[in-house]
Protein backbone atom coordinates (compact mmCIF):
# COMPACT_ATOMS: atom_id res chain seq x y z
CA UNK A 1 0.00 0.00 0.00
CA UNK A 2 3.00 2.40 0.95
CA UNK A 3 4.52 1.52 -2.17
CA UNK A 4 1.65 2.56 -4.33
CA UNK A 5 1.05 5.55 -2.56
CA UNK A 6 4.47 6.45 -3.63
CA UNK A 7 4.01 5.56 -6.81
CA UNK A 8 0.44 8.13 -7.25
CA UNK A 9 2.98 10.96 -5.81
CA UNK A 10 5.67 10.60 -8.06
CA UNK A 11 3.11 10.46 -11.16
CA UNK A 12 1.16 13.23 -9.47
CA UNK A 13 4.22 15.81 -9.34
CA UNK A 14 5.58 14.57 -12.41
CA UNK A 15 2.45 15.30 -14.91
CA UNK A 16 2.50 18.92 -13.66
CA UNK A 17 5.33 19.47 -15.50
CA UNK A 18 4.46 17.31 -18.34
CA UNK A 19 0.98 17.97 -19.37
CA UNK A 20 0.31 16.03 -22.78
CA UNK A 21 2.94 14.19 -22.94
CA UNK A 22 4.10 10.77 -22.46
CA UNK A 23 6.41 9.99 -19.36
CA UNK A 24 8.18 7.07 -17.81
CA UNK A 25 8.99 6.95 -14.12
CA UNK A 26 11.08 4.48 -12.57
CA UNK A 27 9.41 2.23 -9.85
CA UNK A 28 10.81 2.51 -6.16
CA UNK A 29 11.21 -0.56 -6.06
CA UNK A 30 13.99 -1.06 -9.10
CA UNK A 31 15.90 1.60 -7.71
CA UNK A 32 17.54 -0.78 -5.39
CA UNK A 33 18.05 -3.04 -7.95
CA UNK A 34 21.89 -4.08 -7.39
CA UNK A 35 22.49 -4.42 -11.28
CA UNK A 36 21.21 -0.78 -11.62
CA UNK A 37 23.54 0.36 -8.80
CA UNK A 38 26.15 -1.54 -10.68
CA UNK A 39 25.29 0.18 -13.20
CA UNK A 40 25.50 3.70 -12.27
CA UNK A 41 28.85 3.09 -10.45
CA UNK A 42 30.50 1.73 -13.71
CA UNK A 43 29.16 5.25 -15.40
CA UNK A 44 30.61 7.33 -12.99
CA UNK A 45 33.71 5.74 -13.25
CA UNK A 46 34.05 5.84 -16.66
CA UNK A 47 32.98 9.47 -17.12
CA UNK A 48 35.21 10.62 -13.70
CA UNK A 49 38.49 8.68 -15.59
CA UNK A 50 37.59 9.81 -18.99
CA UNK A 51 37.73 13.51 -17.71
CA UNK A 52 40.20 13.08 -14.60
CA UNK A 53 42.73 15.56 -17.23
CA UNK A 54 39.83 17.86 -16.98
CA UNK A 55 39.29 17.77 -13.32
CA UNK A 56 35.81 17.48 -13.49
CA UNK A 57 34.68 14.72 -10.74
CA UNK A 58 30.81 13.23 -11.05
CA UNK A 59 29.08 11.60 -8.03
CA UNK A 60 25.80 11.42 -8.92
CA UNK A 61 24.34 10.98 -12.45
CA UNK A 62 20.87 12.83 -11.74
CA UNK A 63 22.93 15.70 -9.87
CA UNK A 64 25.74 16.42 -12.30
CA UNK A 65 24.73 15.76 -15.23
CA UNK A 66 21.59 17.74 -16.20
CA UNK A 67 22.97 21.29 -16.73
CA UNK A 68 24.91 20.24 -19.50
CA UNK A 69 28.62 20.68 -18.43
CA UNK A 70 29.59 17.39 -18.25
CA UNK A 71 28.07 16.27 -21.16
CA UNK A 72 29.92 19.09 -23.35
CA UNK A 73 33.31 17.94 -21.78
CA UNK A 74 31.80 14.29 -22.89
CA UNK A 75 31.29 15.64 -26.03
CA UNK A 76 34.78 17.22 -26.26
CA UNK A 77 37.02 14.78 -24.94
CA UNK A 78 35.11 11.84 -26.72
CA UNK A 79 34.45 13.10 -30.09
CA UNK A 80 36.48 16.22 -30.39
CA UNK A 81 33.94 18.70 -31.20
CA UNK A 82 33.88 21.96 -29.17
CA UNK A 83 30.57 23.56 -29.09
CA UNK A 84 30.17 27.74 -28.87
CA UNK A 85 27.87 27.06 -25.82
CA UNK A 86 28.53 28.53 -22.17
CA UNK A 87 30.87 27.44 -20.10
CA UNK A 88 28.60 27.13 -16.89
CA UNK A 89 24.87 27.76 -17.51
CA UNK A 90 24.08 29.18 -14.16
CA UNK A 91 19.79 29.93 -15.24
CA UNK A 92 17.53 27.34 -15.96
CA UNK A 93 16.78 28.78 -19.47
CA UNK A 94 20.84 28.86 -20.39
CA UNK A 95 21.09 25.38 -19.31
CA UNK A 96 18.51 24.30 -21.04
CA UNK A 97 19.26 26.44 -24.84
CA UNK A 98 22.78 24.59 -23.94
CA UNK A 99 21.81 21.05 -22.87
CA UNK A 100 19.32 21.92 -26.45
CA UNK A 101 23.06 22.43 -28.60
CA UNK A 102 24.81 19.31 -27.03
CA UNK A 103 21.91 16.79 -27.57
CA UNK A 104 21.83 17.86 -31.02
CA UNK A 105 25.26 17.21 -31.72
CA UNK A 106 25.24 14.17 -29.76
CA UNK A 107 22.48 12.86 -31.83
CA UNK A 108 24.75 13.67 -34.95
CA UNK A 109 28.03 11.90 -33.62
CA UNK A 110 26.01 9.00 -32.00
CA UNK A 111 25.04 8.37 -36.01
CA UNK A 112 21.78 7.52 -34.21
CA UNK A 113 20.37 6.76 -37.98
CA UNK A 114 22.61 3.85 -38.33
CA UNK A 115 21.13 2.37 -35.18
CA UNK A 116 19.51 -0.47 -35.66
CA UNK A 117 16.71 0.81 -32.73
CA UNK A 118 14.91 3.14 -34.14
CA UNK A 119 13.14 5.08 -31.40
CA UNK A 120 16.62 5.42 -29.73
CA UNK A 121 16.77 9.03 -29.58
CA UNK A 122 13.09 8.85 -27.94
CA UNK A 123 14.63 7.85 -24.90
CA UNK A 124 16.16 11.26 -24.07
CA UNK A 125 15.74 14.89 -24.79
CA UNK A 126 16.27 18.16 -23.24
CA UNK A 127 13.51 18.17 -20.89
CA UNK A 128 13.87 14.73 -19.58
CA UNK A 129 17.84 15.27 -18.89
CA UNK A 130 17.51 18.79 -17.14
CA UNK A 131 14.57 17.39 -15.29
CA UNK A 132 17.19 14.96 -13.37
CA UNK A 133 15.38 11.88 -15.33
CA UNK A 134 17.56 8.79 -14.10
CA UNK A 135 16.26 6.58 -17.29
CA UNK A 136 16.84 9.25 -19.74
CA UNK A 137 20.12 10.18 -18.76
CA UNK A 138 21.03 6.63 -18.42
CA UNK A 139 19.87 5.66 -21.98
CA UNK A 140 21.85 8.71 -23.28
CA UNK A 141 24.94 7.68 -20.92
CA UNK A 142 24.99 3.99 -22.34
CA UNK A 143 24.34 5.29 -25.99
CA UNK A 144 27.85 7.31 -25.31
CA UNK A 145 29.59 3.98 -24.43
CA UNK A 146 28.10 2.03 -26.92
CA UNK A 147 29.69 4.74 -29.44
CA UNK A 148 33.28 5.57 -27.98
CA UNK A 149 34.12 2.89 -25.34
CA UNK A 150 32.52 -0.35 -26.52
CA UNK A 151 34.72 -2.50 -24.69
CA UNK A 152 33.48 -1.20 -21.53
CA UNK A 153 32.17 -3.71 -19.67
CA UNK A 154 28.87 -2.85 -18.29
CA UNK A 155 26.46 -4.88 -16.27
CA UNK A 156 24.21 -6.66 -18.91
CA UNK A 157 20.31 -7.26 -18.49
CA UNK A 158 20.00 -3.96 -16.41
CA UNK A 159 16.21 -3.33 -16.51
CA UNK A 160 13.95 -1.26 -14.26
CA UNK A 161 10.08 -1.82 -14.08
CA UNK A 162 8.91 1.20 -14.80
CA UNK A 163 4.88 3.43 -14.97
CA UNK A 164 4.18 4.68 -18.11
CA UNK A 165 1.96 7.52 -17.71
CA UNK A 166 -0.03 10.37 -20.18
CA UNK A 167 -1.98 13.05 -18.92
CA UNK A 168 -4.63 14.71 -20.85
CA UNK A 169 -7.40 16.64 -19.46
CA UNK A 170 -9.54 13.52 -19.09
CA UNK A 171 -6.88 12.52 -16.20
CA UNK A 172 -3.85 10.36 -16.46
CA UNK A 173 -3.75 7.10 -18.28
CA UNK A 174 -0.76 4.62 -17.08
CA UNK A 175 0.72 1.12 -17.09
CA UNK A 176 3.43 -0.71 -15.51
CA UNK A 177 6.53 -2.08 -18.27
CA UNK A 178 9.74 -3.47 -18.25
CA UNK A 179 12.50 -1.46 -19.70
CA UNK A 180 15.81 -2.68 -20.69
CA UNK A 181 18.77 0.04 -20.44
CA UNK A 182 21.63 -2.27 -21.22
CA UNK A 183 22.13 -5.40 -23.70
CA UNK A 184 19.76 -8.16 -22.65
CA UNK A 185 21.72 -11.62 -22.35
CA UNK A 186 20.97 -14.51 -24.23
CA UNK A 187 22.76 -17.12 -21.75
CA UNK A 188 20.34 -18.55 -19.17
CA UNK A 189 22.84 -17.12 -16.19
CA UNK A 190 22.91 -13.63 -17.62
CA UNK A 191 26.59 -13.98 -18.24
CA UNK A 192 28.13 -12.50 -21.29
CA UNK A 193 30.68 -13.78 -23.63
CA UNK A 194 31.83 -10.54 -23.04
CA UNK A 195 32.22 -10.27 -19.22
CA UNK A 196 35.47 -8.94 -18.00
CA UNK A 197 38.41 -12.11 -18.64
CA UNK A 198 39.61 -11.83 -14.75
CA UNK A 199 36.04 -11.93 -13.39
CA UNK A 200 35.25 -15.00 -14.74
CA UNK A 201 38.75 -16.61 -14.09
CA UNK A 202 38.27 -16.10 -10.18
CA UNK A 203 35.28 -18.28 -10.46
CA UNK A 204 37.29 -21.33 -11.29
CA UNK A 205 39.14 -23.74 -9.11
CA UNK A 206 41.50 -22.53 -6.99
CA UNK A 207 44.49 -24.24 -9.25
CA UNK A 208 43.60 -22.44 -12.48
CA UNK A 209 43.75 -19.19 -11.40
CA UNK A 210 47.48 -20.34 -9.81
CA UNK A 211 47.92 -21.04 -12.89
CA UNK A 212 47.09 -18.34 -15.01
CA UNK A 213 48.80 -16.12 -11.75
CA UNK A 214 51.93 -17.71 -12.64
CA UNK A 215 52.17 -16.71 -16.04
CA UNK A 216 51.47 -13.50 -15.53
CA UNK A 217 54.13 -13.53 -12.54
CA UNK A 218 56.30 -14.95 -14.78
CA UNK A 219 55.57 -12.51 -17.81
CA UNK A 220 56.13 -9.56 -15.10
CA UNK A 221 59.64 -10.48 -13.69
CA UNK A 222 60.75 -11.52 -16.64
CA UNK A 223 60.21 -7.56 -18.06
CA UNK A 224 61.65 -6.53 -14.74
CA UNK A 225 64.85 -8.36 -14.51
CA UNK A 226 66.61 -5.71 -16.60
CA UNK A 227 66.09 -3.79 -13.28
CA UNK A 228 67.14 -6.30 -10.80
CA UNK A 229 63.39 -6.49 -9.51
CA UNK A 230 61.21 -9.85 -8.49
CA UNK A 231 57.56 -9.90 -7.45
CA UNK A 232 56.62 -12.74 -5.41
CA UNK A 233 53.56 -11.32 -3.74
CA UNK A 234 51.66 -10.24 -6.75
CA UNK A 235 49.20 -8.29 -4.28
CA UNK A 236 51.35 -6.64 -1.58
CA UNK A 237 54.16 -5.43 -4.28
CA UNK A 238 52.09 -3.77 -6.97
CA UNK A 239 50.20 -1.89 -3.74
CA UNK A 240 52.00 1.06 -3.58
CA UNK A 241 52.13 1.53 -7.02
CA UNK A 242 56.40 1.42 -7.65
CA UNK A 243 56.87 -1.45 -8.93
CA UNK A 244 53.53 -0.82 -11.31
CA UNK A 245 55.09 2.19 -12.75
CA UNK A 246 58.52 0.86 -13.21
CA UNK A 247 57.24 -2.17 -14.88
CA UNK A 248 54.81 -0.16 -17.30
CA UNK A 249 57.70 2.62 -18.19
CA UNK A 250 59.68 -0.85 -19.15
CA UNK A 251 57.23 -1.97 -21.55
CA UNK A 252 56.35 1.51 -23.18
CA UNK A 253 59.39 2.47 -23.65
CA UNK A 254 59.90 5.74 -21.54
CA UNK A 255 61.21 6.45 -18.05
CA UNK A 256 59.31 8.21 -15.66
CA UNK A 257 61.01 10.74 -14.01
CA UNK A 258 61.65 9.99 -9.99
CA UNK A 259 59.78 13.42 -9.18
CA UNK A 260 56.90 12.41 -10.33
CA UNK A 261 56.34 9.53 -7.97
CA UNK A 262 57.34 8.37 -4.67
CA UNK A 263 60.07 6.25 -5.14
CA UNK A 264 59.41 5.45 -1.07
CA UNK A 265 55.51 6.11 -0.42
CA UNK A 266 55.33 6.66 3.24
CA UNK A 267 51.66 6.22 3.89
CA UNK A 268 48.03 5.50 1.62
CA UNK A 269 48.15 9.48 0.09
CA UNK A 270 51.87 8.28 -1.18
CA UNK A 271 50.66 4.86 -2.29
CA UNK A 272 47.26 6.36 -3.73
CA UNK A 273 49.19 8.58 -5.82
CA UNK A 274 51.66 6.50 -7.50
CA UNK A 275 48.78 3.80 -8.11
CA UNK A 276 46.70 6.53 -9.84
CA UNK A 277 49.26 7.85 -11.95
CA UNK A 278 50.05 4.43 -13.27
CA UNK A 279 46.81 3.95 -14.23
CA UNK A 280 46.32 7.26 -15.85
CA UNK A 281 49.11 6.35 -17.77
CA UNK A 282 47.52 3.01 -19.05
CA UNK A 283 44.79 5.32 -19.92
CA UNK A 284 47.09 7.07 -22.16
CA UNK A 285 48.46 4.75 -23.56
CA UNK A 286 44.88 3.09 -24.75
CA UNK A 287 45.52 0.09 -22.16
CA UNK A 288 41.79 -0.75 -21.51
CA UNK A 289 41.16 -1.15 -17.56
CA UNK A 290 38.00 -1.89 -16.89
CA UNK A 291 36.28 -1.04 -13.65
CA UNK A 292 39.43 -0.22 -11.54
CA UNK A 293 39.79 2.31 -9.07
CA UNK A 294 43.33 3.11 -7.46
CA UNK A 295 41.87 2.78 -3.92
CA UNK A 296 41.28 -0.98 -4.73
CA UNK A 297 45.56 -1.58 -6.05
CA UNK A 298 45.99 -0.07 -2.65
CA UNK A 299 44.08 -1.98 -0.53
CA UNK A 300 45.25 -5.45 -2.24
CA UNK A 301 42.21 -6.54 -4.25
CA UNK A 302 43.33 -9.52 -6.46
CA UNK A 303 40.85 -9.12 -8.97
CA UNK A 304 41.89 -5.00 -9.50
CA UNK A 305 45.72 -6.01 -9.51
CA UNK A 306 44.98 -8.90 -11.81
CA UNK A 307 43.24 -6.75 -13.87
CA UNK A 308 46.32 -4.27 -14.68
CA UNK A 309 48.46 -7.16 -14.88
CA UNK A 310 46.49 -8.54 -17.75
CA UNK A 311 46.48 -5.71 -19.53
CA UNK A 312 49.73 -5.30 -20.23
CA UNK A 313 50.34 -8.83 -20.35
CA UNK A 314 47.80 -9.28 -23.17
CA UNK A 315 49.34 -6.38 -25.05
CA UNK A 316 52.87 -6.85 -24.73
CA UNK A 317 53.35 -10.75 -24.70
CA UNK A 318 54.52 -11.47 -27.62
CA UNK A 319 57.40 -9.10 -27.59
């Protein structure tokens, strides 16, 4: 009963706004969905590492993302277009003539008329992203990926039940639907042929991932023996980030100079910084690292570490 009272209140506010026209609410219910969390949490990281040069840092999707300056830096970074649009829109009637210019052009660069779904673009406008719509923005946000980062690995079969509503001045006419937001899977576990190579080795037996361990172990002192360097603890010595950077500057080619690091971190700031600038220069370098924050190098996590390790072991192994 509570939950359909809810559900009456958020149609009831929303129609005021959008007499005539069709609108799609998310239920309360799908909110807590953990694959939708999942979601969002990959999208922020993505956009925060995609414009960590920019220092622009995004916590929340519906917050900081419907006046149309992180979009625009989107826009920029992603497909190199610079728009003649404000810098900050500060009124609700800049943001929106700007959020108005960036959809446009991301409709044009998103070559939506190659898409094989053809109401794609319905899923967002201006209105429904400066309105702080969580669906919208996340159909626009995923359309981005799609585009520019396709190898991202996103949660698959992320769907929200949602109320489809219309007003007209007879009342409001609704309905309850499904909506998928990411690729629907056609495996009967939801996995994807695509999922993320580490993830799915740590849920085999406990001697095949010591094995594939060892030949990335093996792959990484081998690259670091010109430096008179051995890992043995794959998780403690990549923590503080040293060895990380030393090993990638060995197989790019380049040194890093010793001021730009801490050769000796003393404390996690030290550690967090050395981590962070490795993997910003992965980033650089077009090293694809999916879903890895520095914090988790840090604190030892053997899937993040693994993660990094396989990057550069896939792309420099046969050197």
């Amino acid at each position: 009963m509570e939950e359909e009272k809810v559900e009456f209140d958020q149609v009831s506010e929303a129609s005021a706004s959008f007499q005539g026209e069709r609108r799609k609410i998310i239920q309360p219910a799908s909110l807590n969905d953990p694959k939708l969390a999942k979601l969002k949490e990959v999208l922020v990281g993505w956009i925060n590492s995609t414009l960590k040069s920019e220092h622009i840092v995004v916590q929340s999707l519906e917050e900081d993302m419907y006046d149309g300056l992180v979009l625009h830096h989107l826009l920029r970074r992603l497909a190199g277009v610079q728009l003649n649009v404000e810098e900050i829109a500060l009124t609700s009637a800049a943001q929106t003539r700007k959020l108005e210019t960036i959809l446009q052009a991301f409709d044009k660069y998103l070559e939506l008329d190659k898409n094989p779904e053809p109401d794609t673009s319905a899923k967002w406008n201006v209105k429904l992203i400066h309105s702080r719509d969580l669906l919208a923005t996340l159909h626009l946000l995923v359309a981005i990926v799609k585009r520019y980062q396709p190898d991202l690995a996103l949660p698959l079969n992320v769907s929200v039940e949602i109320i489809s509503f219309e007003v007209n001045k007879s009342g409001i006419k609704s309905d309850k639907q499904i909506e998928f937001i990411t690729l629907q899977s056609e495996d009967a576990d939801g996995q994807s042929k695509k999922e993320d190579p580490i993830d799915e080795l740590l849920k085999l037996d406990a001697h095949k991932v010591a094995t594939v361990k060892k030949a990335i172990l093996h792959f990484v002192n081998k690259n670091l023996s010109p430096l008179r360097l051995q890992v043995a603890d794959m998780e403690k010595q990549f923590a503080d980030g040293v060895i990380l950077l030393l090993l990638i500057g060995q197989l790019e080619g380049f040194f890093i100079p010793l001021y730009e690091f801490h050769l000796s971190p003393d404390g996690h700031s030290e550690m967090l910084h050395n981590v962070s600038l490795a993997l910003d220069l992965l980033n650089d370098k077009e090293i694809q690292v999916a879903n890895v924050d520095p914090e988790d190098i840090v604190s030892q996590d053997v899937s993040a570490t693994l993660k990094v390790l396989y990057a550069l072991f896939k792309k420099h192994k046969n050197k």
